[in-house]
N, C-alpha and C. Protein backbone atom coordinates (compact mmCIF):
# COMPACT_ATOMS: atom_id res chain seq x y z
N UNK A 1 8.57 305.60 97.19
CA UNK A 1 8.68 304.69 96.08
C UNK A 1 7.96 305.29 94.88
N UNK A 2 8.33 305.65 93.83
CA UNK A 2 7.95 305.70 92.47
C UNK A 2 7.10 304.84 91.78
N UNK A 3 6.10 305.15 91.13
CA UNK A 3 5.75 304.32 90.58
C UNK A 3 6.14 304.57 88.66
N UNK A 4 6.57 303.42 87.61
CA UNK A 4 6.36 303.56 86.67
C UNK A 4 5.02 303.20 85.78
N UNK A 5 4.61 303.94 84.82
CA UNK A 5 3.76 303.53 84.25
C UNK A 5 3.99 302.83 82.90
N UNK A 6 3.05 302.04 82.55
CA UNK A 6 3.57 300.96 81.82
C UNK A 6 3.06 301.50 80.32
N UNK A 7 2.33 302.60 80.55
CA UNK A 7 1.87 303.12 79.16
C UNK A 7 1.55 304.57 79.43
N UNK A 8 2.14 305.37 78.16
CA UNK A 8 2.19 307.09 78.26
C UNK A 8 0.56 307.29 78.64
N UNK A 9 -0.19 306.55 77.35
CA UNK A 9 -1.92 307.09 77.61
C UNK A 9 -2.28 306.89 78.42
N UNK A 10 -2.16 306.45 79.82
CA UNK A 10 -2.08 306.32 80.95
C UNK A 10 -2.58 307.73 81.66
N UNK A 11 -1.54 308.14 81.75
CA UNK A 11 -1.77 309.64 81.99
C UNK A 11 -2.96 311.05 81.12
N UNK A 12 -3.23 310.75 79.85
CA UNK A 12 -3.98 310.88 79.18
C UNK A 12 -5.57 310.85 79.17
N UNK A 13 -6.67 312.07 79.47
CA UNK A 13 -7.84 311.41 79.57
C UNK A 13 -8.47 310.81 78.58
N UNK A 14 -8.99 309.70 78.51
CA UNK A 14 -9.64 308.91 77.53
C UNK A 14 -10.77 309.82 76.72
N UNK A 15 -11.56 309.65 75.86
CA UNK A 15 -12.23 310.58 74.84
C UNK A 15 -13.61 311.33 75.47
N UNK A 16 -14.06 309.74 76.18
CA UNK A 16 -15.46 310.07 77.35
C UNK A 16 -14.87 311.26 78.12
N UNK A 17 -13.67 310.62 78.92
CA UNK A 17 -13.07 311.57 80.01
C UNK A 17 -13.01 313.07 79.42
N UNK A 18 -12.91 312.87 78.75
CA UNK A 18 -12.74 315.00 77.79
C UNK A 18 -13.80 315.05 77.69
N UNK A 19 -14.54 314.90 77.09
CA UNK A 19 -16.13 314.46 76.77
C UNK A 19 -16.60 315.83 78.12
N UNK A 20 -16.86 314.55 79.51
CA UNK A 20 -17.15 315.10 80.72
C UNK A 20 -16.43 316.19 80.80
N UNK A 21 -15.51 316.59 80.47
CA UNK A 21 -14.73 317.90 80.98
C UNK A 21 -15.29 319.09 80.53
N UNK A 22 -15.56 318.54 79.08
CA UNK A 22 -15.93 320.00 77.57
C UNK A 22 -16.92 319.79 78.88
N UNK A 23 -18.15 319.29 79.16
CA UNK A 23 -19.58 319.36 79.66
C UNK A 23 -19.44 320.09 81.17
N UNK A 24 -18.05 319.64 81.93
CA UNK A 24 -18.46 320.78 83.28
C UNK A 24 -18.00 322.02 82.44
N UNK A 25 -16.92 322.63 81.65
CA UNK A 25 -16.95 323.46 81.42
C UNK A 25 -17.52 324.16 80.57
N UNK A 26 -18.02 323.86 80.03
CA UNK A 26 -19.47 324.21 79.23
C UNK A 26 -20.67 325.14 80.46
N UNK A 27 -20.62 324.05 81.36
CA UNK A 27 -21.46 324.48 81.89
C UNK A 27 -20.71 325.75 83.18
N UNK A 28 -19.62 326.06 83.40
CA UNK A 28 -19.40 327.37 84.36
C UNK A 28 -19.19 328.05 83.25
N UNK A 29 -19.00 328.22 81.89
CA UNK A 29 -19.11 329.31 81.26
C UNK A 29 -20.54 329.61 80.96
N UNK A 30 -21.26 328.73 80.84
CA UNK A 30 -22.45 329.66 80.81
C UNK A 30 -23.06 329.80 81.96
N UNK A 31 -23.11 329.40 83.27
CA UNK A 31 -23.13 329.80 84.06
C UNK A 31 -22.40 331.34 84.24
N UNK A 32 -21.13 331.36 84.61
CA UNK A 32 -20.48 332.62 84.79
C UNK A 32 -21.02 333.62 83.73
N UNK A 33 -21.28 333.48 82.31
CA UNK A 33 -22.03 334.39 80.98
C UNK A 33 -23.35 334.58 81.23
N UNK A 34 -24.13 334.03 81.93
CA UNK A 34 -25.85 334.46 81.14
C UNK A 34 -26.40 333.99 82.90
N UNK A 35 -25.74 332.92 83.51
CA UNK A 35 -26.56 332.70 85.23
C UNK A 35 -28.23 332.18 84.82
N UNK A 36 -27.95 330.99 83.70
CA UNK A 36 -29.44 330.41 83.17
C UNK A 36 -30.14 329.83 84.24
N UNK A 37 -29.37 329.34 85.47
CA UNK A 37 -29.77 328.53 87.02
C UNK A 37 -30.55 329.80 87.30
N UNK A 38 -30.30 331.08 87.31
CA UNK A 38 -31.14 331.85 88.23
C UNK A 38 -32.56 332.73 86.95
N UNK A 39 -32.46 331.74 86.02
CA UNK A 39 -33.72 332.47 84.76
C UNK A 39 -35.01 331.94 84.74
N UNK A 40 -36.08 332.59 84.68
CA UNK A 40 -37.16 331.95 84.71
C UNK A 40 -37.68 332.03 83.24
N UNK A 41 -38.22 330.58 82.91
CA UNK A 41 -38.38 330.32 81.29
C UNK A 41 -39.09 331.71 80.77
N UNK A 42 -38.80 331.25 79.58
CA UNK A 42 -38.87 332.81 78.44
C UNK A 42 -37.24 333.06 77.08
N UNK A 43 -37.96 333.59 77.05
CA UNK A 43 -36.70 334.30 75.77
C UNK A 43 -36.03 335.70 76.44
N UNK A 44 -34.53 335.84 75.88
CA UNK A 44 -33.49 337.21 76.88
C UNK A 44 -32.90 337.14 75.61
N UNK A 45 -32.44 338.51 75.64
CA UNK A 45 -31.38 338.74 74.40
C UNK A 45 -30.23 339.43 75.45
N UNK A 46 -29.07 339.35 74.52
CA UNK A 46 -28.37 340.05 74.88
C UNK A 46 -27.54 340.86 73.83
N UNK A 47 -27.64 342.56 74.08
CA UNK A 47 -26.86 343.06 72.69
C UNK A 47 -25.82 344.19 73.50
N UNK A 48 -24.61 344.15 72.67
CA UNK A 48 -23.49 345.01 72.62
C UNK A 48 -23.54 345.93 71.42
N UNK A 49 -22.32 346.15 71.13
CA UNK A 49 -22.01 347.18 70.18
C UNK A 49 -21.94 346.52 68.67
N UNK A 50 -21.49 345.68 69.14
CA UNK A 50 -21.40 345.10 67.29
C UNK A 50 -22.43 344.46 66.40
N UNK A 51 -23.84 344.57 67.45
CA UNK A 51 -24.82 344.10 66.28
C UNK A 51 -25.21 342.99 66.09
N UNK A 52 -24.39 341.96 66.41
CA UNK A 52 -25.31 340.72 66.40
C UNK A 52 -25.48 340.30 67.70
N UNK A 53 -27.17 340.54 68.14
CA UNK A 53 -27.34 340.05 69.30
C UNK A 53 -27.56 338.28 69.37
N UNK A 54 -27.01 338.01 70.60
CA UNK A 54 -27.27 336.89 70.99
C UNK A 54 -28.72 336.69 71.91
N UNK A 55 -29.43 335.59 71.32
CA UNK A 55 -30.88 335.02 72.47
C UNK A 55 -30.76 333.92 73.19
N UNK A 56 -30.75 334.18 74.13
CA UNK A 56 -31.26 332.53 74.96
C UNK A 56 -32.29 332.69 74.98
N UNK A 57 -33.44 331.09 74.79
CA UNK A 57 -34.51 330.82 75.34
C UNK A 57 -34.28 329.29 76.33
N UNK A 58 -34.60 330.24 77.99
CA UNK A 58 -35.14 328.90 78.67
C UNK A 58 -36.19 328.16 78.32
N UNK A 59 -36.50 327.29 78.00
CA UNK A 59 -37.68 326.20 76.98
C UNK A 59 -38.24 325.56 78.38
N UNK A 60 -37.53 325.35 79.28
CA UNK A 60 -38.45 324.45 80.40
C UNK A 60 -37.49 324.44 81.14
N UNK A 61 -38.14 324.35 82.14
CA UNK A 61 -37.03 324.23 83.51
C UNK A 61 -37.64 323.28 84.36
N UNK A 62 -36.71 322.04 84.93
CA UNK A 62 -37.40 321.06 85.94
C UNK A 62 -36.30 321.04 87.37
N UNK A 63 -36.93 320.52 88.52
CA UNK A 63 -35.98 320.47 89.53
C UNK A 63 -34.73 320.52 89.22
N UNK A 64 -33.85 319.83 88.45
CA UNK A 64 -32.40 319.53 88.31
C UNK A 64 -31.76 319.77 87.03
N UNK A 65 -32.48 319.65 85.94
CA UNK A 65 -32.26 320.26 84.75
C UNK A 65 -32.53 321.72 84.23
N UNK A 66 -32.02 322.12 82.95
CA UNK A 66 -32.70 323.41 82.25
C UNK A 66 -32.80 323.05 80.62
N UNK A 67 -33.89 323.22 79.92
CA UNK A 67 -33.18 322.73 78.31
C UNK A 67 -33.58 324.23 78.18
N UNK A 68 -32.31 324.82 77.06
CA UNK A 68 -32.11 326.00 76.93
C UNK A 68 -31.68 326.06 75.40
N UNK A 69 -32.40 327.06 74.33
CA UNK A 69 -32.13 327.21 73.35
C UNK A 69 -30.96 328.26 73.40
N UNK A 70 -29.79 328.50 72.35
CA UNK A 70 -28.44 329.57 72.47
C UNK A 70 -28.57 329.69 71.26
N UNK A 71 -28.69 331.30 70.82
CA UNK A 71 -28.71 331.52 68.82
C UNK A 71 -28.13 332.98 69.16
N UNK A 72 -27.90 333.22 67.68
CA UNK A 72 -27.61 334.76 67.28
C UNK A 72 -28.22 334.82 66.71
N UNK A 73 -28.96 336.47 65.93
CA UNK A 73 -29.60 336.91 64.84
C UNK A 73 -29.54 337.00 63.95
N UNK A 74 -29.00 335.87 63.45
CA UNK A 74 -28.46 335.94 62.20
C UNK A 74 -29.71 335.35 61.72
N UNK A 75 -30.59 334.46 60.09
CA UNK A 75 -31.13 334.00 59.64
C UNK A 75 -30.56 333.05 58.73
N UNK A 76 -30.79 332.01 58.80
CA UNK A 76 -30.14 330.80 57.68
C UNK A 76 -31.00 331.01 55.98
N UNK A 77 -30.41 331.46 55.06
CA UNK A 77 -31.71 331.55 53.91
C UNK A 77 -31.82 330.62 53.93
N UNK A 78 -31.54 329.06 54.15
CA UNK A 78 -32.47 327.70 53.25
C UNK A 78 -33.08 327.00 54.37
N UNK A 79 -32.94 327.98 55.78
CA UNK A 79 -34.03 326.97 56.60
C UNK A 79 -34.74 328.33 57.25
N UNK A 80 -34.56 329.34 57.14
CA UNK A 80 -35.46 330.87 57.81
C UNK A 80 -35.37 330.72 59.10
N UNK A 81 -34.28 329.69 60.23
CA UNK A 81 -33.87 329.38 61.25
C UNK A 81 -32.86 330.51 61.56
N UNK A 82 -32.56 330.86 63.07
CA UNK A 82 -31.61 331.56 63.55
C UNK A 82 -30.02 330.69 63.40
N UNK A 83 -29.39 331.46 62.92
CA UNK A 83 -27.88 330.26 63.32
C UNK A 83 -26.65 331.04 63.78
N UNK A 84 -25.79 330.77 64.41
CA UNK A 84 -25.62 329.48 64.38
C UNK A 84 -26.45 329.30 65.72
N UNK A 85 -27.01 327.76 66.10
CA UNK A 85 -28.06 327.86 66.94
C UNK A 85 -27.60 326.29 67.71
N UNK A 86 -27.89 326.18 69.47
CA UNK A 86 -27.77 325.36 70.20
C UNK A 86 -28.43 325.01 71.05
N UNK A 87 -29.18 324.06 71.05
CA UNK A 87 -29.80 323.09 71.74
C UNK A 87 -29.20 322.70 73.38
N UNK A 88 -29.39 323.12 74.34
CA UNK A 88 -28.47 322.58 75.70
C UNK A 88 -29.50 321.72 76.53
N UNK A 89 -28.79 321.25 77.28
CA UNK A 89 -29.31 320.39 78.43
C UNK A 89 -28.41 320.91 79.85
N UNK A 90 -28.66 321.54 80.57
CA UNK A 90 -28.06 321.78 81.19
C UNK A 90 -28.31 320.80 82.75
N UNK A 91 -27.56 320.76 83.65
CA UNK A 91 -27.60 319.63 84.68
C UNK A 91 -27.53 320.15 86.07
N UNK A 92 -27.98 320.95 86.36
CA UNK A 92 -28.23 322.00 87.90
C UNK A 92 -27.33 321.11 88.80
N UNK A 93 -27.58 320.09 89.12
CA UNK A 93 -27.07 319.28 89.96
C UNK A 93 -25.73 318.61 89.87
N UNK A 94 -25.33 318.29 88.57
CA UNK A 94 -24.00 317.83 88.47
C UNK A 94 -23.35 318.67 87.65
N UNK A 95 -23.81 319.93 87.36
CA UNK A 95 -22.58 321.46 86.84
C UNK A 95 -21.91 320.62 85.69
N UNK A 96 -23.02 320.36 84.58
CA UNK A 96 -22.88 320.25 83.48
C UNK A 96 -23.72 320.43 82.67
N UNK A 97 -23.36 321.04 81.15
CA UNK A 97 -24.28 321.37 79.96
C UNK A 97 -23.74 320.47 79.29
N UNK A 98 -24.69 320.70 78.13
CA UNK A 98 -24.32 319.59 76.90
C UNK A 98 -25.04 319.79 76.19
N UNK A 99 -24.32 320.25 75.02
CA UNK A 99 -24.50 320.72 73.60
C UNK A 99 -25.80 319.51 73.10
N UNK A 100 -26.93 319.26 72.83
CA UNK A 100 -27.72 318.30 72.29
C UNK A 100 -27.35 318.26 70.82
N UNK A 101 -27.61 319.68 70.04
CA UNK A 101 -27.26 319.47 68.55
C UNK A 101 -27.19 321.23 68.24
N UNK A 102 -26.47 321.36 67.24
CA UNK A 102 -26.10 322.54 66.36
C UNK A 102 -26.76 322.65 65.07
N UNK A 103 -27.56 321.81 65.11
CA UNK A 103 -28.40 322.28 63.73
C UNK A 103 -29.76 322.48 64.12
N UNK A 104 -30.04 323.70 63.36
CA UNK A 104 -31.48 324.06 63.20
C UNK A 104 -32.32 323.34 63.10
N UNK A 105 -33.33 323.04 64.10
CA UNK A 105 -34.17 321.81 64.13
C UNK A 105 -34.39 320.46 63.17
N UNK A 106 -32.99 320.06 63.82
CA UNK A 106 -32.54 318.78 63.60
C UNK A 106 -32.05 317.90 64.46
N UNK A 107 -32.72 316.80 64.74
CA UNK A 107 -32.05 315.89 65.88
C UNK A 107 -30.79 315.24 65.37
N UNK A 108 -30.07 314.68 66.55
CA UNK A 108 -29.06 313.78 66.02
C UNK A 108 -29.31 312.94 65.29
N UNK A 109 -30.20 312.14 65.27
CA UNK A 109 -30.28 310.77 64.69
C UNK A 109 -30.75 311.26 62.53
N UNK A 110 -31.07 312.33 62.78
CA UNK A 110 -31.14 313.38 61.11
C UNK A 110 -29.96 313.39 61.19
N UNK A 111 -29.09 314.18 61.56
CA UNK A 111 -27.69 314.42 61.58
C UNK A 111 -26.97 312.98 60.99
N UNK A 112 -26.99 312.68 61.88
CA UNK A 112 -26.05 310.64 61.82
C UNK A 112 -27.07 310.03 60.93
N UNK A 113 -28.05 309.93 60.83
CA UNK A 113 -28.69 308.96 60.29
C UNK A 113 -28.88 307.70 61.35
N UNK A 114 -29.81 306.23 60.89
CA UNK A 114 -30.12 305.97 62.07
C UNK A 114 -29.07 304.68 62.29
N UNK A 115 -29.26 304.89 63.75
CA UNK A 115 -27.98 303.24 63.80
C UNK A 115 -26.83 303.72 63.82
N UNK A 116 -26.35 305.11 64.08
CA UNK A 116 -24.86 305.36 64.17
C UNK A 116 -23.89 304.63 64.95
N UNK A 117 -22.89 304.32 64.40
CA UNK A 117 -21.78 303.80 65.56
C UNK A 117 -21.51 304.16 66.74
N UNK A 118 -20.93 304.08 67.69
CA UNK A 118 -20.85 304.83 69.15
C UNK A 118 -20.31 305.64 68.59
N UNK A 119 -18.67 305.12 68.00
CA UNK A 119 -17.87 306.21 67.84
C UNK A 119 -18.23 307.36 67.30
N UNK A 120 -18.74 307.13 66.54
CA UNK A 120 -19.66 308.35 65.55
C UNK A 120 -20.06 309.31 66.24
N UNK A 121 -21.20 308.62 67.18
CA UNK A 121 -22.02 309.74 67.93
C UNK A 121 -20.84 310.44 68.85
N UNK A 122 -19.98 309.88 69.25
CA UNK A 122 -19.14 310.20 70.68
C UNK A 122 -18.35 311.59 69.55
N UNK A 123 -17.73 310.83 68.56
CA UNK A 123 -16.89 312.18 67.93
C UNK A 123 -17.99 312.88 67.77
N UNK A 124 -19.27 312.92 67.31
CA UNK A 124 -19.82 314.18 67.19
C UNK A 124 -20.03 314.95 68.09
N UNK A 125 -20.70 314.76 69.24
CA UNK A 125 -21.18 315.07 70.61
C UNK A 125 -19.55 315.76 70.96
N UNK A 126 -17.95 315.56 70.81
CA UNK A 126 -17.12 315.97 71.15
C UNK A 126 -17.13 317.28 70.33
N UNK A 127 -17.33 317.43 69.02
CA UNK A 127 -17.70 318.81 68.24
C UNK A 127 -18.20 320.07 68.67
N UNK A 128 -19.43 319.29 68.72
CA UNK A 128 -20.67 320.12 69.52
C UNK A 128 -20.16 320.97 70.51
N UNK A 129 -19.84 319.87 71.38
CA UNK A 129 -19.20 320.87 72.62
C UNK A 129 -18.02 320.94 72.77
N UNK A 130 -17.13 320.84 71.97
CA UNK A 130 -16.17 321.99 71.80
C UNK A 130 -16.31 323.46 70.92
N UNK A 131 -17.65 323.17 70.74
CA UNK A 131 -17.99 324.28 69.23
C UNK A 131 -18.53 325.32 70.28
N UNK A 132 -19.35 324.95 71.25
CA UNK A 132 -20.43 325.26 72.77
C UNK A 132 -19.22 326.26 73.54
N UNK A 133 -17.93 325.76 74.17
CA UNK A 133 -17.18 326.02 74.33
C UNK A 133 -16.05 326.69 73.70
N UNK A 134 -16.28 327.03 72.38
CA UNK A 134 -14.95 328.20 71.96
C UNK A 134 -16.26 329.49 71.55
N UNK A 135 -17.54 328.93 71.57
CA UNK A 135 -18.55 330.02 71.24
C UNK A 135 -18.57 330.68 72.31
N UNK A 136 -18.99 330.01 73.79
CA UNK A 136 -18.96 330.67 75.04
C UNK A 136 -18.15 331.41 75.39
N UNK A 137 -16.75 330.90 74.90
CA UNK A 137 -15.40 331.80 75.23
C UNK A 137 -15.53 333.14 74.47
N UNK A 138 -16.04 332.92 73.31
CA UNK A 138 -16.05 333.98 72.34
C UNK A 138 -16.83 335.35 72.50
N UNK A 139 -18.22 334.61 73.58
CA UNK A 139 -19.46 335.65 73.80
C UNK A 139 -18.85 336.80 74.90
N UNK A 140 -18.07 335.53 75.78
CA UNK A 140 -17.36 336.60 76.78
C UNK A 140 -16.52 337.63 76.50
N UNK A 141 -15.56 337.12 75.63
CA UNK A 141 -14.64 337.80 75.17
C UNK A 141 -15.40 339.68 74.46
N UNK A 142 -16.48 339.18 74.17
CA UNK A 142 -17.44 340.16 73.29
C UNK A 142 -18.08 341.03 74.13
N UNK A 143 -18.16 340.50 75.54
CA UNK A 143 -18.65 341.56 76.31
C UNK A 143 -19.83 340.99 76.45
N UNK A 144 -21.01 340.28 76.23
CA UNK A 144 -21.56 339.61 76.69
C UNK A 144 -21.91 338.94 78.17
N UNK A 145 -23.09 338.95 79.02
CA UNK A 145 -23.29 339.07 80.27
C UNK A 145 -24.21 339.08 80.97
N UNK A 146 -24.40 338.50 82.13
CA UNK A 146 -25.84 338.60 82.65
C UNK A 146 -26.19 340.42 82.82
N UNK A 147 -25.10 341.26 82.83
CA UNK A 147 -25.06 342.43 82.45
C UNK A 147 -26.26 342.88 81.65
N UNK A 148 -25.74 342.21 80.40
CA UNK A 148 -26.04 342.67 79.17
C UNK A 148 -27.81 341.90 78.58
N UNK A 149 -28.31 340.68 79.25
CA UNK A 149 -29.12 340.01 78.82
C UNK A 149 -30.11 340.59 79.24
N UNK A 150 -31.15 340.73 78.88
CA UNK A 150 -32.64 341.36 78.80
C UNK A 150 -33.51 340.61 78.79
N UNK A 151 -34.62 340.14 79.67
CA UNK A 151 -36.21 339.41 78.96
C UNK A 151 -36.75 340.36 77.57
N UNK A 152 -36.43 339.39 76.88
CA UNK A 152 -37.46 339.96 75.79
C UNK A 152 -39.08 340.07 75.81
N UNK A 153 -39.65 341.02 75.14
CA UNK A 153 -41.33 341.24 75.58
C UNK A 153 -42.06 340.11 74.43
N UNK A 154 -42.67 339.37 75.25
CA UNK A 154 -43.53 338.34 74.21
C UNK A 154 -44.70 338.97 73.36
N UNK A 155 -44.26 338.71 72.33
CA UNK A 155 -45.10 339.40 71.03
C UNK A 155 -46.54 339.40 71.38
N UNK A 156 -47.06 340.28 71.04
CA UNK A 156 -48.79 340.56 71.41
C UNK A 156 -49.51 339.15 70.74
N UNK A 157 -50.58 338.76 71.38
CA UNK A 157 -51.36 337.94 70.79
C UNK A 157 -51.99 338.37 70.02
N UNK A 158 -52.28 337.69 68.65
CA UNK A 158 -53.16 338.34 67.55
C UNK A 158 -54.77 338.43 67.88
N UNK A 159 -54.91 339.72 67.71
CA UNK A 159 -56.50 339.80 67.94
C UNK A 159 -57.39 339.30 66.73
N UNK A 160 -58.71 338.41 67.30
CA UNK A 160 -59.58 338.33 66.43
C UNK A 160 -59.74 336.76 67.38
């Protein structure tokens, strides 16, 4: 027996439903790119041929989570910030990341301002990580890799 459906969007995932999707796949590309589950906090670069290296910094790591900074070397002149630059939350346990914010130390609620609508936040948060996700695609594409990533050496402490 067939069933008909009584409406096309039916079949269609709802906005949340993509939402969750950008976020597992978010998270096996950077998994499969950089393997942040197997990093112990610190700063890693990773450089190829063309010069702009990419940094992760693991910021903290807890049982089930990772919050993980993602930048290139580039410099913003009006904030002396790395950009373009990403904020993650990553989810060990349920094999998902999620873009927190794309601006240089700026929370969402700077971003939106305060009291945003759901919708608001939901279309933004859909940005983010689709932005997370054509960047990730992009790093790979570049050759980019747990290959390629390095601990960087933490700058000497200043004497005196």
């Amino acid at each position: 027996m067939s069933v008909v459906l009584d409406r096309r969007t039916a079949l269609l995932p709802g906005r949340f439903e993509f939402l969750m999707g950008l976020y597992a796949e978010n998270y096996h590309r950077l998994a499969r790119l950089f393997a942040p589950q197997e990093l112990s906090p610190g700063r890693y670069v990773s450089s190829i041929d063309d010069g702009l290296d990419v940094h992760l910094q693991v910021l903290e790591r807890h049982p089930y989570t990772l919050e993980l900074e993602l930048t290139y070397d580039l410099v913003d002149e009006q904030t002396g910030l790395r950009t373009p630059s990403a904020q993650l939350r990553v989810y060990t346990d349920a094999h998902v990341a999620e873009a927190l914010h794309c601006h240089p130390g700026r929370h969402l609620w700077q971003v939106l301002g305060p009291f945003p609508p759901a919708r608001t936040v939901l279309q933004h948060r859909l940005r983010m990580n689709g932005f997370l996700t054509r960047w990730l695609e992009y790093l790979a594409e570049q050759g980019h890799s747990l290959g390629t990533l390095e601990r960087e050496l933490e700058p000497p402490a200043p004497v005196g």
